[in-house]
N, C-alpha and C. Protein backbone atom coordinates (compact mmCIF):
# COMPACT_ATOMS: atom_id res chain seq x y z
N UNK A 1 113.16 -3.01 81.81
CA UNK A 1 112.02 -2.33 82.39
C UNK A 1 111.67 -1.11 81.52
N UNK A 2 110.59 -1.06 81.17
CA UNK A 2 109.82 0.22 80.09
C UNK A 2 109.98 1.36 81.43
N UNK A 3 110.49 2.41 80.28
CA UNK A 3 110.30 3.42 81.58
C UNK A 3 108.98 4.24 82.39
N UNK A 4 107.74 3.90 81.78
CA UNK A 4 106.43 4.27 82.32
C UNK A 4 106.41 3.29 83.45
N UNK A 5 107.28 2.14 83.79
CA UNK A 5 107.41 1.15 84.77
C UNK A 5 108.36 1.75 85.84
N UNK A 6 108.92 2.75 85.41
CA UNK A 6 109.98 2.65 86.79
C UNK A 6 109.06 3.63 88.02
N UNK A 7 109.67 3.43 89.38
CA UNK A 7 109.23 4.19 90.27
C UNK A 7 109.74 5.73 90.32
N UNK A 8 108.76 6.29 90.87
CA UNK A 8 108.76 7.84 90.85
C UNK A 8 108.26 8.55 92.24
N UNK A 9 109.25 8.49 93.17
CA UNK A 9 108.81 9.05 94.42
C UNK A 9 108.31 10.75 94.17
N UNK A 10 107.52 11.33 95.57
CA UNK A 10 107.03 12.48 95.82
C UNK A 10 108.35 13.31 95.81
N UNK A 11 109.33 12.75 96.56
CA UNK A 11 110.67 13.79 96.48
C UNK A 11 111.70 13.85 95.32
N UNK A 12 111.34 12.47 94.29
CA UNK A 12 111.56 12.88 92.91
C UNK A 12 111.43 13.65 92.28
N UNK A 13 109.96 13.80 92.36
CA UNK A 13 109.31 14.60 91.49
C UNK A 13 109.70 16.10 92.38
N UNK A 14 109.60 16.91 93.46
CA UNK A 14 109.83 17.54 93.26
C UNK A 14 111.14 18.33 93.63
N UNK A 15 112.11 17.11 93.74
CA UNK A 15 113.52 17.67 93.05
C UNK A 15 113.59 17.74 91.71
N UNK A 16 112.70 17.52 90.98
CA UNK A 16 112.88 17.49 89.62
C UNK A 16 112.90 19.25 88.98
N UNK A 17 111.93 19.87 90.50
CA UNK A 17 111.34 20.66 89.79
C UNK A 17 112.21 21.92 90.79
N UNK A 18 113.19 21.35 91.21
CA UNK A 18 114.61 22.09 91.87
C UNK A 18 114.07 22.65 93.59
N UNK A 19 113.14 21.59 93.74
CA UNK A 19 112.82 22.08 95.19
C UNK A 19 113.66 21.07 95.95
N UNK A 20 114.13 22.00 97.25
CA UNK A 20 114.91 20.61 97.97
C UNK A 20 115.30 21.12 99.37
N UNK A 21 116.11 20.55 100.14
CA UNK A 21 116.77 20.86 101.66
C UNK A 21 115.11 21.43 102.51
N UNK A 22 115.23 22.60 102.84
CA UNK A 22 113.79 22.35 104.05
C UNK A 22 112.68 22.57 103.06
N UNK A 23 112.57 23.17 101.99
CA UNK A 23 111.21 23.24 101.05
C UNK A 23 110.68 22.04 101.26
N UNK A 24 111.68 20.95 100.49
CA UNK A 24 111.37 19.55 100.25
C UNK A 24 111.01 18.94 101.95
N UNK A 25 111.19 19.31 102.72
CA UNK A 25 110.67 18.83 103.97
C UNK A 25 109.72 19.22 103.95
N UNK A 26 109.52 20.27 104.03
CA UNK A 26 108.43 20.93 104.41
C UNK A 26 107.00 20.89 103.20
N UNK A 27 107.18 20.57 102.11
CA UNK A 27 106.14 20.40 100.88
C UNK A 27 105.79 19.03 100.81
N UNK A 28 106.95 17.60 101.61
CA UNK A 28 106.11 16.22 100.65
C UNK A 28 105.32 15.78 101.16
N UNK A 29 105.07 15.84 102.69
CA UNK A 29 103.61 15.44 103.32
C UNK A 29 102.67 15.41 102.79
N UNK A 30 102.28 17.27 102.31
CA UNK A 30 101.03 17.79 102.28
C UNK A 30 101.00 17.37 100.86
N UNK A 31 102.08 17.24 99.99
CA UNK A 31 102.34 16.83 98.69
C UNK A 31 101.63 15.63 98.35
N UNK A 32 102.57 14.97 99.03
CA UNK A 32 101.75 13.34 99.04
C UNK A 32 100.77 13.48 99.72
N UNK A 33 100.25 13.81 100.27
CA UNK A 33 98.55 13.48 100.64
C UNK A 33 97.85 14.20 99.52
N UNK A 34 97.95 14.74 98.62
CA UNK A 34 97.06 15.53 97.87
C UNK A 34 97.32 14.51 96.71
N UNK A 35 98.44 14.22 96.44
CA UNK A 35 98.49 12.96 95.40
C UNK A 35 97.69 11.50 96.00
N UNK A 36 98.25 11.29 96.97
CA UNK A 36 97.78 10.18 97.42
C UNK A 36 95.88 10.03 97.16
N UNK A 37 95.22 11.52 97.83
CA UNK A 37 94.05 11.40 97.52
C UNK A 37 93.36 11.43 95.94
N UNK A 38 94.15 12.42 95.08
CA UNK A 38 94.21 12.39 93.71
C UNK A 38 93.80 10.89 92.97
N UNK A 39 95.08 9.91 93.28
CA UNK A 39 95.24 8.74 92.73
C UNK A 39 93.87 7.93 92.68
N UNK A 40 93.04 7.67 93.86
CA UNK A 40 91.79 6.94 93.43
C UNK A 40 90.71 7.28 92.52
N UNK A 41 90.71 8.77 92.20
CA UNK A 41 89.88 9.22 91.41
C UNK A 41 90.11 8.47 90.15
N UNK A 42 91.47 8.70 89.72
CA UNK A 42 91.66 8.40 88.34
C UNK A 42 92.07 6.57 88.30
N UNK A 43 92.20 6.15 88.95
CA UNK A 43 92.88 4.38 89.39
C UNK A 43 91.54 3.56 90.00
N UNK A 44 91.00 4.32 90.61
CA UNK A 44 89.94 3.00 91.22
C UNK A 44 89.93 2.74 92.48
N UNK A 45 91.56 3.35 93.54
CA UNK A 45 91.90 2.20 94.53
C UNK A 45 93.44 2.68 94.91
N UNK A 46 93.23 2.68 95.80
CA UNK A 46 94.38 3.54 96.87
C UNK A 46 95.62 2.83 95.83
N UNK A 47 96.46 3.79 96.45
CA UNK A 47 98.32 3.66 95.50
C UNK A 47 98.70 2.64 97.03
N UNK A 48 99.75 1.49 95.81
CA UNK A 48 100.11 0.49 96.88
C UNK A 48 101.07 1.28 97.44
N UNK A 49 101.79 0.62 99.19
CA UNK A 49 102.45 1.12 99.81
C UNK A 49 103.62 0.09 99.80
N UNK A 50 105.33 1.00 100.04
CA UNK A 50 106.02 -0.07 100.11
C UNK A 50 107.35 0.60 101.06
N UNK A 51 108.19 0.07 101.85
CA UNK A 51 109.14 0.53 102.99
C UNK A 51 109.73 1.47 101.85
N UNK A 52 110.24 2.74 102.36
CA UNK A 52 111.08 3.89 101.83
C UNK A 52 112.37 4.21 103.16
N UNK A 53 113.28 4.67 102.80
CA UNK A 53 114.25 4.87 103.55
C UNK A 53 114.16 6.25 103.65
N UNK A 54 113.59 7.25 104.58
CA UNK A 54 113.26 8.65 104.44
C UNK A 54 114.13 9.46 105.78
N UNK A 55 114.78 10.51 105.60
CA UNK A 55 115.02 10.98 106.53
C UNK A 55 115.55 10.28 107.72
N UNK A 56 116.03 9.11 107.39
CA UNK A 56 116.92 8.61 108.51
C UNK A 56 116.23 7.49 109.08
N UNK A 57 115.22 7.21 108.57
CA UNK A 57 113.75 6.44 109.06
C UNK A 57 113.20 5.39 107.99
N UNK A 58 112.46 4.05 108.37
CA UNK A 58 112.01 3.22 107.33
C UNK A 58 110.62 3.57 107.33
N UNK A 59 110.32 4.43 106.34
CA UNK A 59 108.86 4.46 106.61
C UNK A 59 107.90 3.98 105.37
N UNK A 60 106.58 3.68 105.79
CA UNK A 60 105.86 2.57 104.57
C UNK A 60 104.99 3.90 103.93
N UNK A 61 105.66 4.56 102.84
CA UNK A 61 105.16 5.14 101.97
C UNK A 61 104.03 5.03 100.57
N UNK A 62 103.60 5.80 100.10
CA UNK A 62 102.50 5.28 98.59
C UNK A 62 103.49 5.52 97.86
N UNK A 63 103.60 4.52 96.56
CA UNK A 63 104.81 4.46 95.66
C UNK A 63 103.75 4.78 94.35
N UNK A 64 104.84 5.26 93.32
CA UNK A 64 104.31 5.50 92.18
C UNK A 64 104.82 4.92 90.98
N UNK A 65 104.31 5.27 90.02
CA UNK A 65 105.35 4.66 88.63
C UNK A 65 105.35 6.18 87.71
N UNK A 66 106.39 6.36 87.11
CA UNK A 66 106.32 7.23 85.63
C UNK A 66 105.05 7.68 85.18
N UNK A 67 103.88 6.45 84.84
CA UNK A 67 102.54 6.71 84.38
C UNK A 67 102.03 7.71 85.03
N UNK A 68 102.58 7.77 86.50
CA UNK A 68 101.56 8.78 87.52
C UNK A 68 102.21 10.28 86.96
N UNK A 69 103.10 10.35 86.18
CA UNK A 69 103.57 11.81 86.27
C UNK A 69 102.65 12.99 85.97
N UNK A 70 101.94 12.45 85.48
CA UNK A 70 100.99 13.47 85.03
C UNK A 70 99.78 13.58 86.18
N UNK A 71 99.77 12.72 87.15
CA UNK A 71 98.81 12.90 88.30
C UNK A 71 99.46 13.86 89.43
N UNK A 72 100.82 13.83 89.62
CA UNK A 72 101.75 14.53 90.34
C UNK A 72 101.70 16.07 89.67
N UNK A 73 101.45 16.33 88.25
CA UNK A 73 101.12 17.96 88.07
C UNK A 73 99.95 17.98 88.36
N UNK A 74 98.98 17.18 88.42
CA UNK A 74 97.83 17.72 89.34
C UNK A 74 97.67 17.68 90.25
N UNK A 75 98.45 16.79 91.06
CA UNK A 75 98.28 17.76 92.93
C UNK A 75 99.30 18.73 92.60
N UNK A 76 100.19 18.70 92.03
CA UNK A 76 101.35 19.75 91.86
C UNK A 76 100.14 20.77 91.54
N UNK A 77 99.38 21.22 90.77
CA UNK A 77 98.31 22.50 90.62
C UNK A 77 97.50 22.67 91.51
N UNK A 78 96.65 21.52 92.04
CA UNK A 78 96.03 21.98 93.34
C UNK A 78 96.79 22.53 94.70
N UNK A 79 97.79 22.59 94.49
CA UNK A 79 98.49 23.43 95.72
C UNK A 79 98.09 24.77 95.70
């Protein structure tokens, strides 16, 4: 698998960026919805959704790939 192929969750990315425990609760909602809306601008067409294991819960999240990293510093700036 090329690594612009692998997946790249919202709480990836911003543990990446050393946020975590209630920040990271409290930031990936509003996070992911600002990406989530981001993504059609530049794609065409909503980000597919696929089951995530979150917080104790199966929930059907928007998934990403590597390629998006650079869409994630731009909702990451529109905050």
């Amino acid at each position: 698998m090329e690594k612009e192929d692998r997946l790249l969750t919202v709480d990836e990315y911003l543990q990446d960026r050393g946020i975590k425990d209630k920040q990271l609760r409290s930031m990936r909602t509003s996070f992911g919805t600002r990406l989530a809306a981001a993504y059609p601008k530049r794609h065409g067409a909503s980000p597919r959704k696929a089951p995530r294991f979150v917080e104790g819960t199966t929930l059907s999240v928007s998934v990403y790939t590597e390629r998006d990293r650079e869409l994630f510093c731009v909702a990451d700036e529109a905050a």
